[in-house]
Protein backbone atom coordinates (compact mmCIF):
# COMPACT_ATOMS: atom_id res chain seq x y z
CA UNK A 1 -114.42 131.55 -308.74
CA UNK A 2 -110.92 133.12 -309.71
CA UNK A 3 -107.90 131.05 -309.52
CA UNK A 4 -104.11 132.25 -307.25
CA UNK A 5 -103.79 134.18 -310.26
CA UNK A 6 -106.80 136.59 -309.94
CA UNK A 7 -108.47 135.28 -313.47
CA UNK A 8 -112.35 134.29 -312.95
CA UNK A 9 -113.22 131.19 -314.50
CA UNK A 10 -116.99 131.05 -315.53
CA UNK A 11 -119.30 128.61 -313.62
CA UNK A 12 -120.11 126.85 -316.88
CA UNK A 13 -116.59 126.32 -318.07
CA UNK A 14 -116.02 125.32 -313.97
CA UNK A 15 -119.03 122.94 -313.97
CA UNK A 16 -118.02 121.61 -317.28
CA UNK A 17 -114.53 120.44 -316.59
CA UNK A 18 -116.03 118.60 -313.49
CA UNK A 19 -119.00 117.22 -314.99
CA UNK A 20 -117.09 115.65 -318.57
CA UNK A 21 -114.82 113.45 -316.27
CA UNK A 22 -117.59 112.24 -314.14
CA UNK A 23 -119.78 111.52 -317.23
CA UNK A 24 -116.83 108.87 -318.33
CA UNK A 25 -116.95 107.13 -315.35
CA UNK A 26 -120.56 106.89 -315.95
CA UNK A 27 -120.05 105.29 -319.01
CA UNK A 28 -117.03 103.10 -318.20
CA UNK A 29 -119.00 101.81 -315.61
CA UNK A 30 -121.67 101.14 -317.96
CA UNK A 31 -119.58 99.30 -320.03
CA UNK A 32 -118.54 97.08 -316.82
CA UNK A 33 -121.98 96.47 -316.39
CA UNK A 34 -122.83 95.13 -319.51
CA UNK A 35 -119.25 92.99 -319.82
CA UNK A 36 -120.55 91.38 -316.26
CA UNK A 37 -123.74 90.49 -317.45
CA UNK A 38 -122.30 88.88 -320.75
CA UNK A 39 -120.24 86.55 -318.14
CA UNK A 40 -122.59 85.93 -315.08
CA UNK A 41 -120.60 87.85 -312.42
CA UNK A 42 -121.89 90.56 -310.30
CA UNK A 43 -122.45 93.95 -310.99
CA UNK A 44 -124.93 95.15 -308.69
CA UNK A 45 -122.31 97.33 -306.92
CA UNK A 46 -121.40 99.21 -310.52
CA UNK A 47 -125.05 100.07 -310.74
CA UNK A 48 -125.17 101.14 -307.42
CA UNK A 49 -122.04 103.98 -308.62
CA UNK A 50 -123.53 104.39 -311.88
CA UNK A 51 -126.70 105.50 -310.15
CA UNK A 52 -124.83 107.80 -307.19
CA UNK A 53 -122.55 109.23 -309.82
CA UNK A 54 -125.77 110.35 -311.78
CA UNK A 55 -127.72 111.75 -308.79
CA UNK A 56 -124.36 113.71 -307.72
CA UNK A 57 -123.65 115.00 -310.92
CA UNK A 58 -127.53 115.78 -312.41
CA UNK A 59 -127.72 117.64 -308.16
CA UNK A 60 -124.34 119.47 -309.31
CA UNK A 61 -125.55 120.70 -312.28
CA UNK A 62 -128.75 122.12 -311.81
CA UNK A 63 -127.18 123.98 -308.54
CA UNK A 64 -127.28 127.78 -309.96
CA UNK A 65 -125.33 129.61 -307.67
């Protein structure tokens, strides 16, 4: 992948700045999760992201090409 410029960015340093943003939404949502279940509300929709976000992500990162 090379950028307007013509420089070629690696696929790790590519799948890496994709991959650290998603993992904080993992873990903000995770936090969510566990704030809802301290006050009784539901949170069955966070885990339903949470669990997307990890499929997407673990699918995007074990793609070699």
């Amino acid at each position: 992948m090379s950028n307007s410029n013509g420089i070629d960015m690696p696929s790790y340093l590519r799948k890496t700045l994709i991959s650290v943003p998603i993992l904080f939404i993992i873990v903000g949502k995770i936090i969510s999760i566990t704030e809802k279940r301290k006050n009784q509300k539901r949170y069955v929709t966070d885990i339903g992201i949470v669990l997307g976000l990890t499929f997407a992500s673990t699918f995007y990162l074990l793609d070699f090409s």
